[in-house]
N, C-alpha and C. Protein backbone atom coordinates (compact mmCIF):
# COMPACT_ATOMS: atom_id res chain seq x y z
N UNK A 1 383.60 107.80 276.74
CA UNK A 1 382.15 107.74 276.61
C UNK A 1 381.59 109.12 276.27
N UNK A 2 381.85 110.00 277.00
CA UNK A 2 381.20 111.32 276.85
C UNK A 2 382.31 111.93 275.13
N UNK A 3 383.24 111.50 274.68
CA UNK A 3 383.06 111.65 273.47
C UNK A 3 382.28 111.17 272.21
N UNK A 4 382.23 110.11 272.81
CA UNK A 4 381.16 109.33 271.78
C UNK A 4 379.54 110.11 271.48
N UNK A 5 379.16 110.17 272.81
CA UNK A 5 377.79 111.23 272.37
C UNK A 5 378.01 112.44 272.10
N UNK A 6 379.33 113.15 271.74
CA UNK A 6 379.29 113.97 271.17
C UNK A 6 379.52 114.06 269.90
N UNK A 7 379.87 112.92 269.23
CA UNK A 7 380.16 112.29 268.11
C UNK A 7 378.93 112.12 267.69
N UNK A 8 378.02 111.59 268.25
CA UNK A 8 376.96 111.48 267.46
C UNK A 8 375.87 112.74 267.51
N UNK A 9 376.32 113.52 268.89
CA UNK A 9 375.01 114.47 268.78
C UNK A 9 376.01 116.34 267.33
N UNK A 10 377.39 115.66 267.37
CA UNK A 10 377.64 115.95 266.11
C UNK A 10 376.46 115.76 264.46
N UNK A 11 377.01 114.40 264.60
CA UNK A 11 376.25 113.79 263.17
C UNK A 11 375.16 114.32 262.99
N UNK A 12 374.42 113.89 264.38
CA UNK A 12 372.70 114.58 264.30
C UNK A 12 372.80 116.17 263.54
N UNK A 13 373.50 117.27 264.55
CA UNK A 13 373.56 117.93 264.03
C UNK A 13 373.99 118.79 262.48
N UNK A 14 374.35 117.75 261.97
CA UNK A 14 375.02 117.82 260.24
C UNK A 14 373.22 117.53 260.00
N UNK A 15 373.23 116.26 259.82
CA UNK A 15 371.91 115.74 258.95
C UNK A 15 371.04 115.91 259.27
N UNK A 16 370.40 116.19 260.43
CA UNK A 16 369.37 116.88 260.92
C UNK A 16 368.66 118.20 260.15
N UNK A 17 369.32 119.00 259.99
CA UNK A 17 368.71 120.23 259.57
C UNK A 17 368.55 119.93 257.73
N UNK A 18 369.22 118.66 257.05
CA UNK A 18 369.23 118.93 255.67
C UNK A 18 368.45 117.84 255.66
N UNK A 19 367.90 117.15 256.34
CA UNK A 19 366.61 115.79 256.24
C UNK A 19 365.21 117.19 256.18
N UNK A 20 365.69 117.91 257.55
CA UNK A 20 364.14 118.77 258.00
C UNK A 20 364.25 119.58 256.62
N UNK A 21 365.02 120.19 256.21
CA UNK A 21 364.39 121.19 255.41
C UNK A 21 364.32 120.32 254.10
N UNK A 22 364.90 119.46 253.32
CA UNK A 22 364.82 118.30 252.36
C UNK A 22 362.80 117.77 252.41
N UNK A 23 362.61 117.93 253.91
CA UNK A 23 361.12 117.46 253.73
C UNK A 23 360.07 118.15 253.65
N UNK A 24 360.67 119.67 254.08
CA UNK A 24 359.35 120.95 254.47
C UNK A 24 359.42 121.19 253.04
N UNK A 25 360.65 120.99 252.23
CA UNK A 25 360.52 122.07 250.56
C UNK A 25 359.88 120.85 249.75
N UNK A 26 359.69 119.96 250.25
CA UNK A 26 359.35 118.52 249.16
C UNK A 26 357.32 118.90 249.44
N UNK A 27 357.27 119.47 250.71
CA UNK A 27 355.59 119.46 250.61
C UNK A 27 354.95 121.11 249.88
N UNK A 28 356.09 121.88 249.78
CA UNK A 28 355.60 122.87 248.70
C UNK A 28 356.49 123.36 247.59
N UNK A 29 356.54 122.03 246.67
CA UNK A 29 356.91 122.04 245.16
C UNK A 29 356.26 123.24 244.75
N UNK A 30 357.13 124.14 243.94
CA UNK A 30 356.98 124.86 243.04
C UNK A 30 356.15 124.45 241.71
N UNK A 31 355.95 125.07 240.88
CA UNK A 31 355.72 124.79 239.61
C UNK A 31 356.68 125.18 238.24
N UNK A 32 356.92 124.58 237.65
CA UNK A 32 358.34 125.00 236.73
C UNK A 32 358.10 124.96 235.86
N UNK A 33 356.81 125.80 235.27
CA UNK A 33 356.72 126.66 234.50
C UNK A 33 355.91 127.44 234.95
N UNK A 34 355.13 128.60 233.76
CA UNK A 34 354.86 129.76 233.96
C UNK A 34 353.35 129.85 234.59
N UNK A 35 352.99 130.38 235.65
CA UNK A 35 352.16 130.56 236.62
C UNK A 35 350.95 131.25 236.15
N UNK A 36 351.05 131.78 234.57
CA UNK A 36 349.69 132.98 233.97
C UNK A 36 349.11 132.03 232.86
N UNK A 37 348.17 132.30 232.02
CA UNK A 37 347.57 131.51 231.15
C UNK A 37 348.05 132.51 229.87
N UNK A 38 348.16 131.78 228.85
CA UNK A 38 348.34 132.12 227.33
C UNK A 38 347.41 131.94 227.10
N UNK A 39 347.10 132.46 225.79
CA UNK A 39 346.04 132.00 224.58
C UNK A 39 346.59 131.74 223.30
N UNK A 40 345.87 131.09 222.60
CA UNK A 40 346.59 131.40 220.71
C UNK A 40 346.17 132.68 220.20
N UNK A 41 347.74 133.57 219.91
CA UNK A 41 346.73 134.49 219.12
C UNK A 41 346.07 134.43 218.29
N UNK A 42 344.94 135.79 217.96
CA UNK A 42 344.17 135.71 216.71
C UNK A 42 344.44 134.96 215.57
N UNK A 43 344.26 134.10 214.84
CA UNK A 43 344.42 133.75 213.35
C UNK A 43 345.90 132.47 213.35
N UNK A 44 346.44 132.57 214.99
CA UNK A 44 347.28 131.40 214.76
C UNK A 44 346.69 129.82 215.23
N UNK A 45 347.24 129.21 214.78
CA UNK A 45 346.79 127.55 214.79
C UNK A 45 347.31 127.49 216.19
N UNK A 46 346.89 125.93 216.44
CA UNK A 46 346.95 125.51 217.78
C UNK A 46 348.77 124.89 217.71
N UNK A 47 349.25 124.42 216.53
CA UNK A 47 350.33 123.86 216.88
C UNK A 47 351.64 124.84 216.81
N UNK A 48 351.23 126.43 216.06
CA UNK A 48 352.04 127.75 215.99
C UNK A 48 352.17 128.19 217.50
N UNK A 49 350.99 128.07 218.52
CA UNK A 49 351.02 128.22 219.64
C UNK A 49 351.97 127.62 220.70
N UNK A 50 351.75 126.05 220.23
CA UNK A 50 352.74 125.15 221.32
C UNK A 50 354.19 125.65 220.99
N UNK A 51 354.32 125.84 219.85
CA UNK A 51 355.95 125.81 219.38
C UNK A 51 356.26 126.97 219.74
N UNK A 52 355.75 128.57 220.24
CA UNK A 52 355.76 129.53 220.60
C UNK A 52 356.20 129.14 222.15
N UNK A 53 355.12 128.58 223.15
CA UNK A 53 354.81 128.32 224.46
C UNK A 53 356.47 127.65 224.67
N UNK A 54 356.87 126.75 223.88
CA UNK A 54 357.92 125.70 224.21
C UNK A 54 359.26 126.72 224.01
N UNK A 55 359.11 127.74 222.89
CA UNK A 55 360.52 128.84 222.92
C UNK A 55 360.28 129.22 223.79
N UNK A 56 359.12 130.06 224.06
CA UNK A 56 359.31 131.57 225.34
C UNK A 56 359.33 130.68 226.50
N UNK A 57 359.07 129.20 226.94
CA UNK A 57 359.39 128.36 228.56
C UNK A 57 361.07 128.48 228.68
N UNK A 58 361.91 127.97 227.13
CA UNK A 58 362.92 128.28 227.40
C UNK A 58 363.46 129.34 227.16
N UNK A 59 363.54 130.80 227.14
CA UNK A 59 363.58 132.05 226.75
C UNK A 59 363.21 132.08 228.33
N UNK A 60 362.61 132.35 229.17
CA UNK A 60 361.88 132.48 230.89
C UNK A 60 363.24 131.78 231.47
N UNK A 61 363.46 130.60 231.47
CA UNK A 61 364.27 129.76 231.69
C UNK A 61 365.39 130.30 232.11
N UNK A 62 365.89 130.96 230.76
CA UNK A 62 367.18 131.38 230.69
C UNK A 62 367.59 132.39 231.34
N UNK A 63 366.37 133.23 231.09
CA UNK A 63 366.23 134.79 232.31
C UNK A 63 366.57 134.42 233.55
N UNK A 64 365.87 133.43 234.39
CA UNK A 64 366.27 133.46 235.88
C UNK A 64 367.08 131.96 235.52
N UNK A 65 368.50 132.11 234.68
CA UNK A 65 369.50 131.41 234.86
C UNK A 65 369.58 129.97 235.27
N UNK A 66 367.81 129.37 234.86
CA UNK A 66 367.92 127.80 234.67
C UNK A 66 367.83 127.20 235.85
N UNK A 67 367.48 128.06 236.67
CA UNK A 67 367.31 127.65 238.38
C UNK A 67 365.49 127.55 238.35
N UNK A 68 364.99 126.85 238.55
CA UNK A 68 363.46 126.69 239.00
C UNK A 68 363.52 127.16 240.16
N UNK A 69 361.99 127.02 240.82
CA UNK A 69 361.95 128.00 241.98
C UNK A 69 361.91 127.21 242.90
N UNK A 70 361.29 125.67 242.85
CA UNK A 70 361.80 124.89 243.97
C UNK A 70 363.48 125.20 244.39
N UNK A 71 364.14 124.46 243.19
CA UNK A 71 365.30 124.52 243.33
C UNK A 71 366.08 125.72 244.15
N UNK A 72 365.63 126.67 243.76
CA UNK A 72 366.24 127.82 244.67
C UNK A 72 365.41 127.90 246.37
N UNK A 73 364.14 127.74 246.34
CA UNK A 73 363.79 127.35 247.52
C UNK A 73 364.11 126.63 248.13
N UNK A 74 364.63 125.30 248.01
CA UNK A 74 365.77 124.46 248.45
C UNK A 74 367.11 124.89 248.75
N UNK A 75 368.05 125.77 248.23
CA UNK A 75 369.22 125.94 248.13
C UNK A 75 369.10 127.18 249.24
N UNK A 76 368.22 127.66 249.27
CA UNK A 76 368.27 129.13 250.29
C UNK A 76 367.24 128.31 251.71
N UNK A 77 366.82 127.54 251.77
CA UNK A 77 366.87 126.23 253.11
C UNK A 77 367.87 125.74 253.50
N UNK A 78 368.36 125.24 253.11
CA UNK A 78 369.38 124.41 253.53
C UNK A 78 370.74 125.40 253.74
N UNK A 79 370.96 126.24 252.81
CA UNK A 79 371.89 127.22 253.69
C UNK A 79 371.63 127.67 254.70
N UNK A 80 370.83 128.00 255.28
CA UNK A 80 370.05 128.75 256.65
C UNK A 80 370.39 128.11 257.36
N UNK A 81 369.67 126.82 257.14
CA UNK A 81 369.52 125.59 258.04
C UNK A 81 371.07 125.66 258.57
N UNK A 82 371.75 125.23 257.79
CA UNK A 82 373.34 124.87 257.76
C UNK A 82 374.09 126.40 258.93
N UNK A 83 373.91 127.47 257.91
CA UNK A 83 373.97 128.41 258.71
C UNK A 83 374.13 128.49 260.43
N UNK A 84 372.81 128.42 260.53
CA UNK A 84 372.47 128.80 262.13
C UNK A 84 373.12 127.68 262.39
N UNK A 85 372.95 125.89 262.31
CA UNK A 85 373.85 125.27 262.93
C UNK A 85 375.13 125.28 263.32
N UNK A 86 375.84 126.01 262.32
CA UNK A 86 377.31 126.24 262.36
C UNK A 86 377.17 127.27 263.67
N UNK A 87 376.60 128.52 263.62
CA UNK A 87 376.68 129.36 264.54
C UNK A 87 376.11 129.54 266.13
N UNK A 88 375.50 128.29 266.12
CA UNK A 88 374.55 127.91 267.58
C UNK A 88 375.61 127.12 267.50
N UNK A 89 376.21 126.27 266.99
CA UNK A 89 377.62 125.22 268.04
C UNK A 89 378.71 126.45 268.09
N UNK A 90 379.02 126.87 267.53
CA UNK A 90 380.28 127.93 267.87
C UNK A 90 379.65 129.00 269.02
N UNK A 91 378.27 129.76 268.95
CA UNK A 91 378.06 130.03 270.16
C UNK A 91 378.01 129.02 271.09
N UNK A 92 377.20 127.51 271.77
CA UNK A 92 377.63 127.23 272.63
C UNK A 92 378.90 126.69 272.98
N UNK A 93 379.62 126.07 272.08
CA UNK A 93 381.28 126.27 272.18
C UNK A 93 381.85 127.27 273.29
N UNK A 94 381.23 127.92 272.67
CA UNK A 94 381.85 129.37 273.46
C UNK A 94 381.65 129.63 274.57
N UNK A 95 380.42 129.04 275.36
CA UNK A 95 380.08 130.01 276.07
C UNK A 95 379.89 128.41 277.44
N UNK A 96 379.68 127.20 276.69
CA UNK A 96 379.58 126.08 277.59
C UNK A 96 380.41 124.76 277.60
N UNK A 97 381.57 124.89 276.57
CA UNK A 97 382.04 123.86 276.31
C UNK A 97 381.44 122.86 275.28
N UNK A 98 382.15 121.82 275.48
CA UNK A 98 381.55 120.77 274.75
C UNK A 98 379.73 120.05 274.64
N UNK A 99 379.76 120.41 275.77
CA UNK A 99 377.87 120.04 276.08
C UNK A 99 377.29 121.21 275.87
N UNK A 100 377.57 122.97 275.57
CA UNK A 100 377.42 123.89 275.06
C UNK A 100 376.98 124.02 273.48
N UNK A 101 378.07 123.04 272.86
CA UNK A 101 377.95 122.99 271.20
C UNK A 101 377.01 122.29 270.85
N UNK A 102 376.49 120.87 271.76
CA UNK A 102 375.17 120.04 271.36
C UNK A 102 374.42 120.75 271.36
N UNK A 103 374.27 121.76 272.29
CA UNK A 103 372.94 122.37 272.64
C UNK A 103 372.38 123.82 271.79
N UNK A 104 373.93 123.92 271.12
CA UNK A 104 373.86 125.27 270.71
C UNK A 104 373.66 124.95 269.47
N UNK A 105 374.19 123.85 269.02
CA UNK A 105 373.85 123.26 267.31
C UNK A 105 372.27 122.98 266.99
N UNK A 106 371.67 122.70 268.66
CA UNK A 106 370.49 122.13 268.25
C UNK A 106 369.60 123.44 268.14
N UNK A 107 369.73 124.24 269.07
CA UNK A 107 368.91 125.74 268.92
C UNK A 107 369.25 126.27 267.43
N UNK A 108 370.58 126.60 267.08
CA UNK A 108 370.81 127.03 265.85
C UNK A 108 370.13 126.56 264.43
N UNK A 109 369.78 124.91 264.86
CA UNK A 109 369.12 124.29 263.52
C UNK A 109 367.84 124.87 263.39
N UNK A 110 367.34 124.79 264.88
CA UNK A 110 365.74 125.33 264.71
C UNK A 110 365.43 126.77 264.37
N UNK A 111 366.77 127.38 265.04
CA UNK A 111 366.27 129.18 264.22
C UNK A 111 366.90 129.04 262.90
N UNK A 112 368.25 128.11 262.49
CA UNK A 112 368.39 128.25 261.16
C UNK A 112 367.27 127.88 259.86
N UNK A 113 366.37 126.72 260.52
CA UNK A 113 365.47 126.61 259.75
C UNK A 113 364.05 127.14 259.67
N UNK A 114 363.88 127.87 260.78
CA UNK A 114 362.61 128.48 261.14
C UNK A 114 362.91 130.03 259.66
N UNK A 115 364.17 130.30 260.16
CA UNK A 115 364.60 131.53 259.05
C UNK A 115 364.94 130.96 257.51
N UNK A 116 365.41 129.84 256.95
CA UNK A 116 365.37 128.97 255.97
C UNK A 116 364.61 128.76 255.46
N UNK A 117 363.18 128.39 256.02
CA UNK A 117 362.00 128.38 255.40
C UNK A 117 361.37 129.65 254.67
N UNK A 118 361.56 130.61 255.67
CA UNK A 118 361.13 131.94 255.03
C UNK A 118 362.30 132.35 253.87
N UNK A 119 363.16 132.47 254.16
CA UNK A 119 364.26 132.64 252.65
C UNK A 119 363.95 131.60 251.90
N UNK A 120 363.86 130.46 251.68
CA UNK A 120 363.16 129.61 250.57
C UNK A 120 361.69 129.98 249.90
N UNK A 121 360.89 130.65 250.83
CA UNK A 121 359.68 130.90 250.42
C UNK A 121 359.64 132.39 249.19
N UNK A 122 360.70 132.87 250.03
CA UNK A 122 360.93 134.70 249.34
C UNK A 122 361.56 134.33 248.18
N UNK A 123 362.80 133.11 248.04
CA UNK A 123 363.59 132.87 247.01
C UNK A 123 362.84 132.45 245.78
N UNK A 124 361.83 131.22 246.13
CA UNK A 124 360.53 130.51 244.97
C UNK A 124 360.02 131.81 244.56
N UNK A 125 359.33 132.42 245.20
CA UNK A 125 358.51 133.69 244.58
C UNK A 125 358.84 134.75 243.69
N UNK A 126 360.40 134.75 244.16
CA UNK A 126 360.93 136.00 243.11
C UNK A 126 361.35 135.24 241.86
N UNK A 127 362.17 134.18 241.50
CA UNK A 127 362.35 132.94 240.90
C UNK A 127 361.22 133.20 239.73
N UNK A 128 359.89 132.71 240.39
CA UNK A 128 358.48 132.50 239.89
C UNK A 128 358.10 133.75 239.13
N UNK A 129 358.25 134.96 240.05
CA UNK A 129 357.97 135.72 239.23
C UNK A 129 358.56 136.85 238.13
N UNK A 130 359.83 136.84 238.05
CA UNK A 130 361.01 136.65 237.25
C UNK A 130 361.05 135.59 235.95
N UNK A 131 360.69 134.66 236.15
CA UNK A 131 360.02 133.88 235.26
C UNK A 131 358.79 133.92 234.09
N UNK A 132 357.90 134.06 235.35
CA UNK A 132 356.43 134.78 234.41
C UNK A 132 356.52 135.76 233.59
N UNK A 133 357.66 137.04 234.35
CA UNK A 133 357.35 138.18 233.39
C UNK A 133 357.82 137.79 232.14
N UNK A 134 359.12 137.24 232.10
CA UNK A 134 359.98 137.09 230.77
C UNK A 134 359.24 136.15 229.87
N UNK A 135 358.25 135.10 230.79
CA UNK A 135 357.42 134.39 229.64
C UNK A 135 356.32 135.15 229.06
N UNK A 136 355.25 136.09 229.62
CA UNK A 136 354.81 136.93 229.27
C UNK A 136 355.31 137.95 228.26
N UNK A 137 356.46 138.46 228.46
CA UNK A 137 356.96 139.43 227.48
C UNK A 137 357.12 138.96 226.20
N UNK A 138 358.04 137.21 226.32
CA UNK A 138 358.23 136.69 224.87
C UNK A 138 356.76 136.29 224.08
N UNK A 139 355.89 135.43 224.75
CA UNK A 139 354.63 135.03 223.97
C UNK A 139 353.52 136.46 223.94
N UNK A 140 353.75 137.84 224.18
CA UNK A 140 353.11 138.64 223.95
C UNK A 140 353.80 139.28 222.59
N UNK A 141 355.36 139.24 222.80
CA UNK A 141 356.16 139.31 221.02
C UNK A 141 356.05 138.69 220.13
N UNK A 142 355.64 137.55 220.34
CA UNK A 142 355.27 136.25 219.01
C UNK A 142 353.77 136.56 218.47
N UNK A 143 353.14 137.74 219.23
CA UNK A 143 351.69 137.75 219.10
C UNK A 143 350.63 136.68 219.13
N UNK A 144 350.72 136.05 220.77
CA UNK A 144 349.72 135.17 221.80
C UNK A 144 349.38 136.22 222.76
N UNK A 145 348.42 135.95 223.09
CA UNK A 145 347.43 136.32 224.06
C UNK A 145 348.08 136.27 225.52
N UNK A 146 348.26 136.87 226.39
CA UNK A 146 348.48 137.15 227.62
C UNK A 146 347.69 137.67 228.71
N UNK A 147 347.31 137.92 229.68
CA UNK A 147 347.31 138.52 230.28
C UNK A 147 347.91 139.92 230.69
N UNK A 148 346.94 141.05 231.07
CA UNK A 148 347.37 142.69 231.03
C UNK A 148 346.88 142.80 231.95
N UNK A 149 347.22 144.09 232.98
CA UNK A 149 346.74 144.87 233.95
C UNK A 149 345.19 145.65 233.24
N UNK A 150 344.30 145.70 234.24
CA UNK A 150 343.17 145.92 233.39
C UNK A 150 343.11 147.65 232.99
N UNK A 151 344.02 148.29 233.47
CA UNK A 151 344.07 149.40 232.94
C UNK A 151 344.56 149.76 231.33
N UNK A 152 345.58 148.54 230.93
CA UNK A 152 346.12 148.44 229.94
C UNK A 152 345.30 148.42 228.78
N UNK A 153 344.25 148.08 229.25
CA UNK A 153 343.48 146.86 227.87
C UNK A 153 342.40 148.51 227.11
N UNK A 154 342.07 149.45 227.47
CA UNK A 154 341.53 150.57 226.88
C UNK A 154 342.06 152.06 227.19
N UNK A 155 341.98 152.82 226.47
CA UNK A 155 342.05 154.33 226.08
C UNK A 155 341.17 154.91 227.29
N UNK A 156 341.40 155.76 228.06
CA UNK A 156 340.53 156.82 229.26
C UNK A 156 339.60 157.45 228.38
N UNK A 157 338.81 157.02 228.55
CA UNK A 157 337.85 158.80 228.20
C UNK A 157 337.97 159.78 228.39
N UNK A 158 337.45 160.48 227.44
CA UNK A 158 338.01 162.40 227.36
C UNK A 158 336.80 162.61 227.65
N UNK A 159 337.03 163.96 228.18
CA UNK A 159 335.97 164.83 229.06
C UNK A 159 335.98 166.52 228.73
N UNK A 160 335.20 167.16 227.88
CA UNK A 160 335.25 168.21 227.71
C UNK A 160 334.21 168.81 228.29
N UNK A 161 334.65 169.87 228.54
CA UNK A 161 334.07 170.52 229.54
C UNK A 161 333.83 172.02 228.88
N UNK A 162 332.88 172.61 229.17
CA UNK A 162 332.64 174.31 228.14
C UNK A 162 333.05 174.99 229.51
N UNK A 163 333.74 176.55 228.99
CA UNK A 163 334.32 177.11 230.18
C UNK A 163 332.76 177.86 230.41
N UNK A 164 332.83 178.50 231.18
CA UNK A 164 331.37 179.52 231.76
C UNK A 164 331.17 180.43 230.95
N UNK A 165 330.19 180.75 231.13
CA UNK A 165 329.91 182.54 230.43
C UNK A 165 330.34 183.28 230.90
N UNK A 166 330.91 184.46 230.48
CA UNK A 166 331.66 185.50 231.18
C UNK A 166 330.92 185.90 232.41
N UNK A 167 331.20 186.95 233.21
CA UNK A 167 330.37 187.12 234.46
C UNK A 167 329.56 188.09 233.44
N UNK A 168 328.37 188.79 233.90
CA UNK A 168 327.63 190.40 233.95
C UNK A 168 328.65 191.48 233.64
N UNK A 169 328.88 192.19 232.62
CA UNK A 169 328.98 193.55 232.62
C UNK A 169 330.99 193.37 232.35
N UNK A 170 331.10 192.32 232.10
CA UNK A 170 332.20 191.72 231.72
C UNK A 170 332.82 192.92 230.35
């Protein structure tokens, strides 16, 4: 008998942590494509634009190696998750036996996924923005409209200045 619930508070512990994090990354989908706005450049048509937008999505693409940012926010969850479970049953293993490892699998899921979430969140973002730049860089080479840092967009003003008059008796 007392193997049997450990058999199952096994199982729990497998599918447990890849249901929880399977449902926290499903309520903040990424977006898979590029996060900034284009324009058409000057003097190009609207359909020179799309066919531009549709190279440089896959040109971005290719830069962060075809992984979207859900997708990697998912994959860096569920390792965590997985993670800490493995290492909360081998700590209570260790330290309580067999009713040690239920207990230690179950703590481990919750810090593996409490820390899973945040590495999924850091993973989407860099993903995302790794993405943007390279789409930015290509549809700013095809000559479309982008977005710039607002320092970019003009020349500083010059400031001349007359030195003094000499002093008296100079």
């Amino acid at each position: 008998m007392n193997d049997s619930i450990l058999t199952r508070a096994k199982r729990r512990a497998i599918w447990l942590p890849l249901a929880a994090v399977a449902g926290l990354s499903a309520c903040t989908v990424m977006p898979t494509g590029p996060s900034v706005m284009a324009l058409p450049g000057t003097g190009k048509s609207f359909d020179q634009f799309r066919a531009d937008d549709y190279n440089c999505r896959q040109y971005a693409s290719g830069q962060v190696g075809g992984v979207s940012a859900n997708q990697a926010a998912t994959t860096a969850g569920v390792g965590s998750a997985a993670l800490g479970t493995a290492v909360g049953a081998a700590a209570g293993a260790a330290f309580g036996g067999g009713r040690g490892a239920a207990v230690g699998a179950g703590a481990g899921l919750l810090t593996g996924s409490a820390i899973g979430m945040g590495a999924a969140q850091g993973s989407a973002y860099d993903i995302q923005r790794r993405y943007d730049y390279a789409y930015v860089q290509c549809m700013y080479a095809q000559g479309e409209r982008v977005p710039m840092p607002a320092g970019y967009g003009s020349t500083p003003r010059r400031y001349y200045y007359t030195p003094p008059p000499p002093p008296p008796g100079y």
